[in-house]
PDB file of N, CA and C in Angstrom:
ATOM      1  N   UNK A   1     -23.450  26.211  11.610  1.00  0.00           N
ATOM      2  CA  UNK A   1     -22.650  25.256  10.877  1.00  0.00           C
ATOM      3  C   UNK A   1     -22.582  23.960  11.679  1.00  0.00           C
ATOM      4  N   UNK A   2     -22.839  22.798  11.050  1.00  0.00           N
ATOM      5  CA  UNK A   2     -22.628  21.370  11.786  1.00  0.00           C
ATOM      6  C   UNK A   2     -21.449  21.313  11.643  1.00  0.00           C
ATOM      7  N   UNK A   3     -20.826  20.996  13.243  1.00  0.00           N
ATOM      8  CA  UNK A   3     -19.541  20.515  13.274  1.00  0.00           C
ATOM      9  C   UNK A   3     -19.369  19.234  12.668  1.00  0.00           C
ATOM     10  N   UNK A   4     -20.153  18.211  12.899  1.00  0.00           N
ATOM     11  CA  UNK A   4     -20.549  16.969  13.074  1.00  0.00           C
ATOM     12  C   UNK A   4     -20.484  16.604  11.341  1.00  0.00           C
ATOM     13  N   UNK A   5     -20.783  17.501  10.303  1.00  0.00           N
ATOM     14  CA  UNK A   5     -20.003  17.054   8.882  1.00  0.00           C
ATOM     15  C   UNK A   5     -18.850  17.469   8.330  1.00  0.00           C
ATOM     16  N   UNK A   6     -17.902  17.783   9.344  1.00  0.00           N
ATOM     17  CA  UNK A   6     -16.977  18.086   9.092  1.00  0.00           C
ATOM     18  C   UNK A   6     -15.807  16.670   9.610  1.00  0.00           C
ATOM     19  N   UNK A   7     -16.678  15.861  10.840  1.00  0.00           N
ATOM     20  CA  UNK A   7     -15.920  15.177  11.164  1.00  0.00           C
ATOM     21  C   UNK A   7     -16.377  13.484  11.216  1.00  0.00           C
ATOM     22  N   UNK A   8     -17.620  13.408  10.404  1.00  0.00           N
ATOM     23  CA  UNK A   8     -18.125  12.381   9.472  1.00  0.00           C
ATOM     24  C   UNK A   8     -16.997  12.269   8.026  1.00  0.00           C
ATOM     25  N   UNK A   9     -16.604  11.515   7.314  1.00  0.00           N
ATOM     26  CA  UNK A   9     -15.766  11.176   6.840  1.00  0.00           C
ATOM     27  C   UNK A   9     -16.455  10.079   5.688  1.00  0.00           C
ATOM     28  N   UNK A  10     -15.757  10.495   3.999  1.00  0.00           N
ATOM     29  CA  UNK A  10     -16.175   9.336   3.281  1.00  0.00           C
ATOM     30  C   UNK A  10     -15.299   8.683   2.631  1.00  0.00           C
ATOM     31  N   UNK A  11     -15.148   7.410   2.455  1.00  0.00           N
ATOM     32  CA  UNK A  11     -13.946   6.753   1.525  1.00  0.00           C
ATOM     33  C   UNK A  11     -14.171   6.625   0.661  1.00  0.00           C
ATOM     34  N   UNK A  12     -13.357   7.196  -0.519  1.00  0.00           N
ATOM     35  CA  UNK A  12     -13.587   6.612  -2.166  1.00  0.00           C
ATOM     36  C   UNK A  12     -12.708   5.598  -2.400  1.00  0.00           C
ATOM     37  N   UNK A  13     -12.606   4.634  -2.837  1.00  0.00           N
ATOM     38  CA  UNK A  13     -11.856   3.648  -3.625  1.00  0.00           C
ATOM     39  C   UNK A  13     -11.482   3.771  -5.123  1.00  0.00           C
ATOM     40  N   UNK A  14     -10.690   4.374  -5.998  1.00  0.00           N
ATOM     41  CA  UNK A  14     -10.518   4.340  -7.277  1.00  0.00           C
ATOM     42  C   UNK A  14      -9.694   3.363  -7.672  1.00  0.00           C
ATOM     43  N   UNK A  15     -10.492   2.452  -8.303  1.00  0.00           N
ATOM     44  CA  UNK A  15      -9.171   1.529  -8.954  1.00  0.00           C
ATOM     45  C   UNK A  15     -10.101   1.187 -10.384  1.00  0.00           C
ATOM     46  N   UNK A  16      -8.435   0.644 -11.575  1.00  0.00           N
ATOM     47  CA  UNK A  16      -8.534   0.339 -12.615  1.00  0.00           C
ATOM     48  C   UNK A  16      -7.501  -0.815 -12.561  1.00  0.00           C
ATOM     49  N   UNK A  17      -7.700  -2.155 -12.687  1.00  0.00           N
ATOM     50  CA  UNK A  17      -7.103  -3.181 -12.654  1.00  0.00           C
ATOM     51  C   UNK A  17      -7.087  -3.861 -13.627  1.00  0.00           C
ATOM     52  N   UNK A  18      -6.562  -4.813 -13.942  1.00  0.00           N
ATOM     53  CA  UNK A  18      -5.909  -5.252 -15.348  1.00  0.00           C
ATOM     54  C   UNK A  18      -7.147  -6.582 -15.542  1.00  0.00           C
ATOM     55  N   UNK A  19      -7.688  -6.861 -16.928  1.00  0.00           N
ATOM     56  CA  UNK A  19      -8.492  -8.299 -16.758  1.00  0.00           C
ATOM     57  C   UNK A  19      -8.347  -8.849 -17.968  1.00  0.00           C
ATOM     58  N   UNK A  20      -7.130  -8.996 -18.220  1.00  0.00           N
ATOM     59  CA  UNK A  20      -6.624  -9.799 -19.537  1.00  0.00           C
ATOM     60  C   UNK A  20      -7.372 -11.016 -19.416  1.00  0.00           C
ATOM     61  N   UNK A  21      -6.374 -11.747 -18.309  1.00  0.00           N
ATOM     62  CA  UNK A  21      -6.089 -13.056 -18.110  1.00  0.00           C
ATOM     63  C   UNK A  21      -7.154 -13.779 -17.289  1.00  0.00           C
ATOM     64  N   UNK A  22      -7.338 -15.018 -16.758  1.00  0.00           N
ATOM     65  CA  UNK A  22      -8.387 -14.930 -15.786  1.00  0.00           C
ATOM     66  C   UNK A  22      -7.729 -15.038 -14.718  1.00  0.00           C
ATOM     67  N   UNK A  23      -6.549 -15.483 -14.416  1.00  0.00           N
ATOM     68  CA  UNK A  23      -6.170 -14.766 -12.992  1.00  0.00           C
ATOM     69  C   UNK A  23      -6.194 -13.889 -12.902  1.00  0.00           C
ATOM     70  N   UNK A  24      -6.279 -12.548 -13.422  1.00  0.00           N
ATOM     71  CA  UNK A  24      -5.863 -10.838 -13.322  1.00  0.00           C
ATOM     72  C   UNK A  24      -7.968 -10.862 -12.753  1.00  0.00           C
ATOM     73  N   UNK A  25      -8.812 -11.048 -13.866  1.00  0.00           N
ATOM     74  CA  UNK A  25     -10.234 -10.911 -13.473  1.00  0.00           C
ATOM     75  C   UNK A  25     -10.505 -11.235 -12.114  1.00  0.00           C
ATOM     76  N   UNK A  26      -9.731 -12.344 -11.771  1.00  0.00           N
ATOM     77  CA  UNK A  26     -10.406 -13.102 -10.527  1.00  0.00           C
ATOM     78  C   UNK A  26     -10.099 -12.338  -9.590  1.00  0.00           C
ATOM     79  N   UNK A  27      -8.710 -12.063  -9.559  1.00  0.00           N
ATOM     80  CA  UNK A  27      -7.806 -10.969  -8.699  1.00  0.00           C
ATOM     81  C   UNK A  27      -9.145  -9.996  -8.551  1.00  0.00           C
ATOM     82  N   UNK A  28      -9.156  -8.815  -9.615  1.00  0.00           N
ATOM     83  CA  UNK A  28      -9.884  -7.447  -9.430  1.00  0.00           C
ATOM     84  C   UNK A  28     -11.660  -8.148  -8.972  1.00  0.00           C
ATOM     85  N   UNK A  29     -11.643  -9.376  -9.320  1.00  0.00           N
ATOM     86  CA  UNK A  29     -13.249  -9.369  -8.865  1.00  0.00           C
ATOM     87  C   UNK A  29     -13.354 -10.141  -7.305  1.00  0.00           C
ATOM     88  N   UNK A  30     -12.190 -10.433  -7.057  1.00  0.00           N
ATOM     89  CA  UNK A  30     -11.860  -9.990  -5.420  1.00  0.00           C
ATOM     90  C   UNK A  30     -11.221  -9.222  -4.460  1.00  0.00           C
ATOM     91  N   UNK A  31     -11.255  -8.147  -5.289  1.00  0.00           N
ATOM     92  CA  UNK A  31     -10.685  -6.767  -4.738  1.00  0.00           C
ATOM     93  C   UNK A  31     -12.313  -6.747  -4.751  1.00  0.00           C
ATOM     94  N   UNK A  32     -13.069  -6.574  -5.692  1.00  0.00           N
ATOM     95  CA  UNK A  32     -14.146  -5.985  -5.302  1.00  0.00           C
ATOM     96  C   UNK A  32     -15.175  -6.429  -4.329  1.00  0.00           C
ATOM     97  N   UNK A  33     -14.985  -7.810  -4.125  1.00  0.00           N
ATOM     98  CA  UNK A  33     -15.985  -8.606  -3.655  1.00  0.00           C
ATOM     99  C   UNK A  33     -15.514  -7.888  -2.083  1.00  0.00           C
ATOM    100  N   UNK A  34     -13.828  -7.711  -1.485  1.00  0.00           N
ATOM    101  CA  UNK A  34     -13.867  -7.054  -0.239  1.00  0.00           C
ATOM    102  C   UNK A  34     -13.904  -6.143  -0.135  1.00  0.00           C
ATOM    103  N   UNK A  35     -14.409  -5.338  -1.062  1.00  0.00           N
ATOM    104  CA  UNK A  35     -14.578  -3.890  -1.225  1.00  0.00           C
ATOM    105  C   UNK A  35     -16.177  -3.860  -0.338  1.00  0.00           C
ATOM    106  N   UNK A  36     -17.188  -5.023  -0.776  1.00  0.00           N
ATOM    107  CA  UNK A  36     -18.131  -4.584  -0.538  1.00  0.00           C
ATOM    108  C   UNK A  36     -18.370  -5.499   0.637  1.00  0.00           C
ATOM    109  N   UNK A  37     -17.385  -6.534   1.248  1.00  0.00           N
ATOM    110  CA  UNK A  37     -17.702  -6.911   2.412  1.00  0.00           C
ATOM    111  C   UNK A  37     -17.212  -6.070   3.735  1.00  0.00           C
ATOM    112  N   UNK A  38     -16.263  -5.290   3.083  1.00  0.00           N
ATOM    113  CA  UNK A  38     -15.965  -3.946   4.059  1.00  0.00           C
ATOM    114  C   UNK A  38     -16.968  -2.982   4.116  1.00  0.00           C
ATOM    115  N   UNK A  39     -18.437  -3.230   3.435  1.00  0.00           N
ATOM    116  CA  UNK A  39     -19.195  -2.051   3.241  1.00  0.00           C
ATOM    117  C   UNK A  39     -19.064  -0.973   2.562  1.00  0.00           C
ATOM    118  N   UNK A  40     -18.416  -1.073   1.836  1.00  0.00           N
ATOM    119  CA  UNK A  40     -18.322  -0.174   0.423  1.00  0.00           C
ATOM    120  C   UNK A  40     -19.502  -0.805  -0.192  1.00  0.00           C
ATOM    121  N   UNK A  41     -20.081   0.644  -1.127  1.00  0.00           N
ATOM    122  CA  UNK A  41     -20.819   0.314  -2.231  1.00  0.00           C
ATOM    123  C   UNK A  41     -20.494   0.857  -3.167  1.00  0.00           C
ATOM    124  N   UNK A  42     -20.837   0.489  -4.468  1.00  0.00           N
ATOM    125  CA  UNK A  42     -20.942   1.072  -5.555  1.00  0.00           C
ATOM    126  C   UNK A  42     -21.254   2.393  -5.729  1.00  0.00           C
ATOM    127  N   UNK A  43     -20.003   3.131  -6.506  1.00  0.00           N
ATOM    128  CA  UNK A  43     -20.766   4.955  -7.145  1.00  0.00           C
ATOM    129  C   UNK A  43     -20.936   4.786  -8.436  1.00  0.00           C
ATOM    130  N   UNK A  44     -19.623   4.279  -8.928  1.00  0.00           N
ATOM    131  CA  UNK A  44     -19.581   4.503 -10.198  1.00  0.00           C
ATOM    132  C   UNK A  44     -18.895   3.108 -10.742  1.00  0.00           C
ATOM    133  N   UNK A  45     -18.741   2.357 -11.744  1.00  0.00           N
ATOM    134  CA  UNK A  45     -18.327   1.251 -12.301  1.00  0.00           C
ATOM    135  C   UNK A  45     -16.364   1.735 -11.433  1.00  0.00           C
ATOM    136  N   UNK A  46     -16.032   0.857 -10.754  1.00  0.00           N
ATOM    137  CA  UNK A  46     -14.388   1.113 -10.699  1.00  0.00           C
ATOM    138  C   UNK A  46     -14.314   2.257  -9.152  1.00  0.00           C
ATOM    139  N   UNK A  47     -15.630   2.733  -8.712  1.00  0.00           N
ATOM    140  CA  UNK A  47     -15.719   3.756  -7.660  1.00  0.00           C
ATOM    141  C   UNK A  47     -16.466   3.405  -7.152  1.00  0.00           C
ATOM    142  N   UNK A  48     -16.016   3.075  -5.562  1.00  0.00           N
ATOM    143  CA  UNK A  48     -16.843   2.783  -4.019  1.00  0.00           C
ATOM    144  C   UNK A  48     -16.299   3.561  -3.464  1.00  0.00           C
ATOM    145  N   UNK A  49     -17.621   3.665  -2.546  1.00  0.00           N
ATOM    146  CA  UNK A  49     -17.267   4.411  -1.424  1.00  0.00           C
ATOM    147  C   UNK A  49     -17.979   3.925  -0.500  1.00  0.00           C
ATOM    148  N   UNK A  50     -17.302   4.271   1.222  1.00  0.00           N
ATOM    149  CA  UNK A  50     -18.025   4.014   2.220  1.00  0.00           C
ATOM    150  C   UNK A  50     -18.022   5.446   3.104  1.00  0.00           C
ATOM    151  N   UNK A  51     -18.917   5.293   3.868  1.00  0.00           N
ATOM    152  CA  UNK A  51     -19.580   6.020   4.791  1.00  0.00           C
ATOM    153  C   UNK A  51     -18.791   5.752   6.257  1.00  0.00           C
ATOM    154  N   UNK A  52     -18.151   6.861   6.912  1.00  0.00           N
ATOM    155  CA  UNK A  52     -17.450   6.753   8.384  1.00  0.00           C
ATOM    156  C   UNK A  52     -17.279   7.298   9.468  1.00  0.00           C
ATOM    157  N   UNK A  53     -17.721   7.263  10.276  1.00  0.00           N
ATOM    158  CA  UNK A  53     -18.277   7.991  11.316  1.00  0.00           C
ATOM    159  C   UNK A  53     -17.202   8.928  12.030  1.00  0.00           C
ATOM    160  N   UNK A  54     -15.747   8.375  11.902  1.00  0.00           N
ATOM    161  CA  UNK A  54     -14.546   9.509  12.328  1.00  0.00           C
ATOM    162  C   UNK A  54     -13.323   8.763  11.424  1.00  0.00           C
ATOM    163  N   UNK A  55     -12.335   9.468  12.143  1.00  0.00           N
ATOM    164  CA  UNK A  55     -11.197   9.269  11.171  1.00  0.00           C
ATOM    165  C   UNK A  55     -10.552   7.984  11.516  1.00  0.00           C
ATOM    166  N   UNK A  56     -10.564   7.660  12.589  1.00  0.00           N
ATOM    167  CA  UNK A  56     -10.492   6.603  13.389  1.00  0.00           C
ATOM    168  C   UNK A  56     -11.170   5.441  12.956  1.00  0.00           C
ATOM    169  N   UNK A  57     -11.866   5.215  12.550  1.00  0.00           N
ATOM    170  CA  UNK A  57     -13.594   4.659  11.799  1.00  0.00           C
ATOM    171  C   UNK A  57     -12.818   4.906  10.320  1.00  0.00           C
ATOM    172  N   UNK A  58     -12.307   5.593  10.051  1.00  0.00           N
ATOM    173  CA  UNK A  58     -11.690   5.407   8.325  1.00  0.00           C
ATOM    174  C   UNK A  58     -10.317   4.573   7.849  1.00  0.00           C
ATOM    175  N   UNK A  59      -9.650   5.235   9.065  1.00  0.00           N
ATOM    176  CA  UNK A  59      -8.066   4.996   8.944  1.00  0.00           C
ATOM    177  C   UNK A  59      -8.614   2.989   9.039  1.00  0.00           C
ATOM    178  N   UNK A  60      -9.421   2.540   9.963  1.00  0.00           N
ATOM    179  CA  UNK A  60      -9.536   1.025  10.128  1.00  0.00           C
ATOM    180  C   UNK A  60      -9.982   0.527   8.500  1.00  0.00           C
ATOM    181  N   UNK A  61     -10.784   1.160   7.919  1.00  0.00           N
ATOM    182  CA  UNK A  61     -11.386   0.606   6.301  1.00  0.00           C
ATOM    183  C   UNK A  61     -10.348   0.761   5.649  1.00  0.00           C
ATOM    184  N   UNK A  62      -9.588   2.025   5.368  1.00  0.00           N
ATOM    185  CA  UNK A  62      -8.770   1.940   4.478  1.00  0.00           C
ATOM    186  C   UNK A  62      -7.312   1.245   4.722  1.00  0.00           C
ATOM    187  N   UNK A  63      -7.299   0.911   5.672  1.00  0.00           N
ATOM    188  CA  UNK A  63      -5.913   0.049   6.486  1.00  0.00           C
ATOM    189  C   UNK A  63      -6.506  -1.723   5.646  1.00  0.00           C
ATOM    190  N   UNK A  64      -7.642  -2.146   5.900  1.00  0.00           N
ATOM    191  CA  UNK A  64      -8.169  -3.077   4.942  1.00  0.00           C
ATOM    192  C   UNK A  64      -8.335  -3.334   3.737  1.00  0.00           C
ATOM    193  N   UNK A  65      -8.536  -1.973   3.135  1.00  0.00           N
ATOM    194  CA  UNK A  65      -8.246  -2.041   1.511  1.00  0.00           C
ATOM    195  C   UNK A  65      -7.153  -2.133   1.292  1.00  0.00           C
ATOM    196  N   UNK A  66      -6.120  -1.378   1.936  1.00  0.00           N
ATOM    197  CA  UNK A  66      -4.666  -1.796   1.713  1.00  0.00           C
ATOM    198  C   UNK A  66      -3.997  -3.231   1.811  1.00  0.00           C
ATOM    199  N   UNK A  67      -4.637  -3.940   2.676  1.00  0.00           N
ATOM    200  CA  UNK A  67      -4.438  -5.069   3.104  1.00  0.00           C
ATOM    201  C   UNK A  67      -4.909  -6.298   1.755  1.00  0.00           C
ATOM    202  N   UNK A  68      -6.051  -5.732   1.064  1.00  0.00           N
ATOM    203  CA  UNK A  68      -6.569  -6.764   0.062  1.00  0.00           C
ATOM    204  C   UNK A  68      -5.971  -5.983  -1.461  1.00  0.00           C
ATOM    205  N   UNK A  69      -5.018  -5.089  -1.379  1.00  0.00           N
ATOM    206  CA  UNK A  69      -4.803  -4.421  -2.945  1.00  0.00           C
ATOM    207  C   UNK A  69      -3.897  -5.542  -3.551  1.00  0.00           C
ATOM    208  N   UNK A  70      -4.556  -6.026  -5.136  1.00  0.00           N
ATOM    209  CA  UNK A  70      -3.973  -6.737  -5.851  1.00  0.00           C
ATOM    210  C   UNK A  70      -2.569  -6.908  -6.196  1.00  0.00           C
ATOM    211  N   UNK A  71      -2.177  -7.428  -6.803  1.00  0.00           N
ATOM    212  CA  UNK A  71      -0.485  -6.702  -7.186  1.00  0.00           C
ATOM    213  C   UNK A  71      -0.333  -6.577  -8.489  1.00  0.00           C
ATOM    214  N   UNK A  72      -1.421  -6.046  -9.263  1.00  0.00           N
ATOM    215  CA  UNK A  72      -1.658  -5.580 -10.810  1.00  0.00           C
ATOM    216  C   UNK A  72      -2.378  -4.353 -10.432  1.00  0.00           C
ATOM    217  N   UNK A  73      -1.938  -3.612 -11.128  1.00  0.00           N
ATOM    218  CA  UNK A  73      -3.495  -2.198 -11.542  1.00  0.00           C
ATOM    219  C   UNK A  73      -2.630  -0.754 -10.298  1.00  0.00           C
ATOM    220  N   UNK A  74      -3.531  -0.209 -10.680  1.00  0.00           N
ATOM    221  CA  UNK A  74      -4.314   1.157  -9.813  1.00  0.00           C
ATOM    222  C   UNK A  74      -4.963   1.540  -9.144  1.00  0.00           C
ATOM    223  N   UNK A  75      -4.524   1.789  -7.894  1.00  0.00           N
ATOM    224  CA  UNK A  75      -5.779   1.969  -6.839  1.00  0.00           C
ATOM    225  C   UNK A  75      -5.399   3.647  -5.981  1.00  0.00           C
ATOM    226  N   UNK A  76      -6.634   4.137  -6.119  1.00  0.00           N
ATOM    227  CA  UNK A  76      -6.613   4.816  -5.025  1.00  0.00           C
ATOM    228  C   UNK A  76      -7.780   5.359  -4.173  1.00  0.00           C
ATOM    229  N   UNK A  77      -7.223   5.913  -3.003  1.00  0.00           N
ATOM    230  CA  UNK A  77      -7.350   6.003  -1.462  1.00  0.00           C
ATOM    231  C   UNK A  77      -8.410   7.800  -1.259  1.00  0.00           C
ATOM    232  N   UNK A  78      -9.573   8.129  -1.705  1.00  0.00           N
ATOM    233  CA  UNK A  78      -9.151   9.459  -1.026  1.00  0.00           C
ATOM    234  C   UNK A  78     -10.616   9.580   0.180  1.00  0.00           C
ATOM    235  N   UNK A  79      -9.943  10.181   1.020  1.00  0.00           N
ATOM    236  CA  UNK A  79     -11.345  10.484   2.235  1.00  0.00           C
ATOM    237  C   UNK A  79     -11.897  11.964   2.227  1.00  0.00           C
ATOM    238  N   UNK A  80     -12.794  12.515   2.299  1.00  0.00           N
ATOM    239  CA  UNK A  80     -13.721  13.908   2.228  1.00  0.00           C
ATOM    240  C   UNK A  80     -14.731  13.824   3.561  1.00  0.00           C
ATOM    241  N   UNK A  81     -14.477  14.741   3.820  1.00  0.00           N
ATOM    242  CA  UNK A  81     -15.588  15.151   4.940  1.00  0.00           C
ATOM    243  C   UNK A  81     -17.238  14.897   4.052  1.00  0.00           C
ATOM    244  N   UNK A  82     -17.941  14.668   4.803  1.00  0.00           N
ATOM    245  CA  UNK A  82     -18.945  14.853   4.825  1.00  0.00           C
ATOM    246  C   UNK A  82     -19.769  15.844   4.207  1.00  0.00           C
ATOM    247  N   UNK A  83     -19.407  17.102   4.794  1.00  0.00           N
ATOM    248  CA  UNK A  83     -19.769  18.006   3.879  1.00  0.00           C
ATOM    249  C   UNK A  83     -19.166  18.469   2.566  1.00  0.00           C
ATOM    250  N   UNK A  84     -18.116  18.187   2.075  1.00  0.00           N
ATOM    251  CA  UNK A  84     -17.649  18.037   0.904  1.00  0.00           C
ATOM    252  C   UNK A  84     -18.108  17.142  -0.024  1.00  0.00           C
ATOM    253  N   UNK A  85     -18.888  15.808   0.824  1.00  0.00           N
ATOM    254  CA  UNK A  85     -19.467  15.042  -0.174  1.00  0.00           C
ATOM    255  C   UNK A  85     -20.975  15.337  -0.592  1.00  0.00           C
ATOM    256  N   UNK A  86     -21.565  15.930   0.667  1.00  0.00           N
ATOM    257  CA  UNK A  86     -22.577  17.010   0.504  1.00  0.00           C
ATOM    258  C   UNK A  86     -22.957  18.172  -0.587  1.00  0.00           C
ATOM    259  N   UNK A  87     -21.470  18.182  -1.183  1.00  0.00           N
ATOM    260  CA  UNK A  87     -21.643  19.604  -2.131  1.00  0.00           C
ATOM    261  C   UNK A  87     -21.251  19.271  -3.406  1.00  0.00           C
ATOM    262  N   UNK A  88     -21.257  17.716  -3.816  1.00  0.00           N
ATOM    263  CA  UNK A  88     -21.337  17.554  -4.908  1.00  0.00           C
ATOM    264  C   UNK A  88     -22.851  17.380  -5.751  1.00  0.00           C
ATOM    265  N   UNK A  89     -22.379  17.805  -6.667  1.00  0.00           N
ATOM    266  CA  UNK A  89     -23.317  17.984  -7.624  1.00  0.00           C
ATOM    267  C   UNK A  89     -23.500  16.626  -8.698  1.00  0.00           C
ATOM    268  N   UNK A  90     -24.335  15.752  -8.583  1.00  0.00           N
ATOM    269  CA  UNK A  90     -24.352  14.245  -9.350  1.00  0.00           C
ATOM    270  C   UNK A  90     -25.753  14.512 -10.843  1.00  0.00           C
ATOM    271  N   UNK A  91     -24.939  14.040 -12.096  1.00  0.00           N
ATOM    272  CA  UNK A  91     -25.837  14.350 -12.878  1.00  0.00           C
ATOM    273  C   UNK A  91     -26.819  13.008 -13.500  1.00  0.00           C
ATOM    274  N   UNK A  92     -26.832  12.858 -14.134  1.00  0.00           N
ATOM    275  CA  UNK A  92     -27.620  11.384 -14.946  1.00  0.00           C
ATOM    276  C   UNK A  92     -28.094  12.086 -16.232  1.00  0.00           C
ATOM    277  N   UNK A  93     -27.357  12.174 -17.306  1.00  0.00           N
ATOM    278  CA  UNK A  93     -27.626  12.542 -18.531  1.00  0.00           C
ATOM    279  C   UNK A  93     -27.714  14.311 -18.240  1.00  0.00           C
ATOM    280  N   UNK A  94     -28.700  15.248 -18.355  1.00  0.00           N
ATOM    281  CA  UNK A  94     -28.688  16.394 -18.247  1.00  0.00           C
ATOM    282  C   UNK A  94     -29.589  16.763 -16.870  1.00  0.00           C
ATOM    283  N   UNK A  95     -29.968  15.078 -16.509  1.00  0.00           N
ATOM    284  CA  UNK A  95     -30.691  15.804 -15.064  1.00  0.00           C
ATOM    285  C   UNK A  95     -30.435  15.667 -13.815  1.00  0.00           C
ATOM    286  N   UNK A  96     -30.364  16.536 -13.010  1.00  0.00           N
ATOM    287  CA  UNK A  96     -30.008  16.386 -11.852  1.00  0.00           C
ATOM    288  C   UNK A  96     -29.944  15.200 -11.268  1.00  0.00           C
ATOM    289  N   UNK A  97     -29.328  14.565  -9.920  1.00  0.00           N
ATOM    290  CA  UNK A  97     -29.374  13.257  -9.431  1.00  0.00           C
ATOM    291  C   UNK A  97     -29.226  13.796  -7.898  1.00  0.00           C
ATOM    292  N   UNK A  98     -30.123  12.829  -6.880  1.00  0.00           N
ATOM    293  CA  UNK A  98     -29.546  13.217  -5.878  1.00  0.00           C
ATOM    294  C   UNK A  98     -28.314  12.242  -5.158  1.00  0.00           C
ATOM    295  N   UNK A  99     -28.039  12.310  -3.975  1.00  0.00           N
ATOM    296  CA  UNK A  99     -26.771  12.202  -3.328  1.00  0.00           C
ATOM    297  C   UNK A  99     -27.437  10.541  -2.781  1.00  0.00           C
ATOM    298  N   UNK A 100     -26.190   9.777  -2.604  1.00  0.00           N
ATOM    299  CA  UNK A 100     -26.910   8.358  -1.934  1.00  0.00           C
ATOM    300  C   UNK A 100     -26.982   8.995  -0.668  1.00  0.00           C
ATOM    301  N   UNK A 101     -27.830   8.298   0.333  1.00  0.00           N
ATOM    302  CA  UNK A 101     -28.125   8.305   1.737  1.00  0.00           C
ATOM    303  C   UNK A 101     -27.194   8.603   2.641  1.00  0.00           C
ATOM    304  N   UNK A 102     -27.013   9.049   3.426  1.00  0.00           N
ATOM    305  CA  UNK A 102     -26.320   9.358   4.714  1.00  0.00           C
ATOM    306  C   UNK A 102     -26.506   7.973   5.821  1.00  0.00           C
ATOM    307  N   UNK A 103     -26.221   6.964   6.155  1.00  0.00           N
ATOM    308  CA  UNK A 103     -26.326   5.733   6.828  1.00  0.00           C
ATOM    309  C   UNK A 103     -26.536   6.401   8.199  1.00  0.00           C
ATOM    310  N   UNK A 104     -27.504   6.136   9.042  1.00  0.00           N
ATOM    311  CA  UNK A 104     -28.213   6.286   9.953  1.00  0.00           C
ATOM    312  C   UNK A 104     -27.944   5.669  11.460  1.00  0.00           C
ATOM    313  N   UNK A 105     -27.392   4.530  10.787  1.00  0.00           N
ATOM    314  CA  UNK A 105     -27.229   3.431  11.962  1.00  0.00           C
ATOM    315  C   UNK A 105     -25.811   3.560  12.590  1.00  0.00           C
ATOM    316  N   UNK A 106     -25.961   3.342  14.258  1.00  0.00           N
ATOM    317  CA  UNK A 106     -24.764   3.737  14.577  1.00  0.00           C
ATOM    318  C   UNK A 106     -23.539   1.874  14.090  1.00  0.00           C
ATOM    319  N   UNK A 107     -22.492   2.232  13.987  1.00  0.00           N
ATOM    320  CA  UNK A 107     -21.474   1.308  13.569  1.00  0.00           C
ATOM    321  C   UNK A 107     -21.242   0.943  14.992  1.00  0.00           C
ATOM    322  N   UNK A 108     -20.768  -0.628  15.525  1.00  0.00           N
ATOM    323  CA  UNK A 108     -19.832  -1.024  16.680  1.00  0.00           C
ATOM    324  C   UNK A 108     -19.024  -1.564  16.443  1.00  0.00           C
ATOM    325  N   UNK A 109     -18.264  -1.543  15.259  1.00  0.00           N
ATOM    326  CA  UNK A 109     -17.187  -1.882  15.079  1.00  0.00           C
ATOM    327  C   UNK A 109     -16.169  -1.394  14.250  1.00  0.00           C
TER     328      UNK A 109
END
């Protein structure tokens, strides 16, 4: 058993934010814009996630998303080991999909 995906770590971001108005749009389309300058990417339309090397390495990203959450909408926070994100099963219509990449490169910051 790898210890080592147990203590790799992933962040999801769930949010649904309001885009009546165009301040409310601008708002959620700069939630997202630091979503992805924190290195989040895209899973799903409304779902990022990033990749984190410990918890220590997570608690700092998601201490930043907290820091940029709008003051309209829904957001949430959840982190999974590694191997939990490992054991999902991703479809695309009825066919299988595989998993995005595992990031390779070590982080220094």
């Amino acid at each position: 058993m790898d210890l080592n995906a147990y203590r790799v770590l992933w962040v999801l971001v769930f949010y649904d934010l309001p885009t009546d108005t165009k301040a409310q749009r601008k708002r959620a389309g700069r939630f997202r814009k630091d979503l992805l300058e924190d290195g989040f990417t895209m899973f799903q339309f409304s779902i990022y996630l990033r990749h984190c090397f410990s918890r220590e390495n997570a608690d700092v990203h998601i201490k930043r998303v907290k820091l940029s959450l709008p003051k309209e909408g829904f957001v949430g926070i959840l982190c999974i080991t590694d191997k939990q994100f490992g054991n999902m099963e991703l479809f695309k219509g009825k066919k299988e999909d595989q998993l995005p990449n595992t990031p390779q490169q070590l982080e220094l910051f």
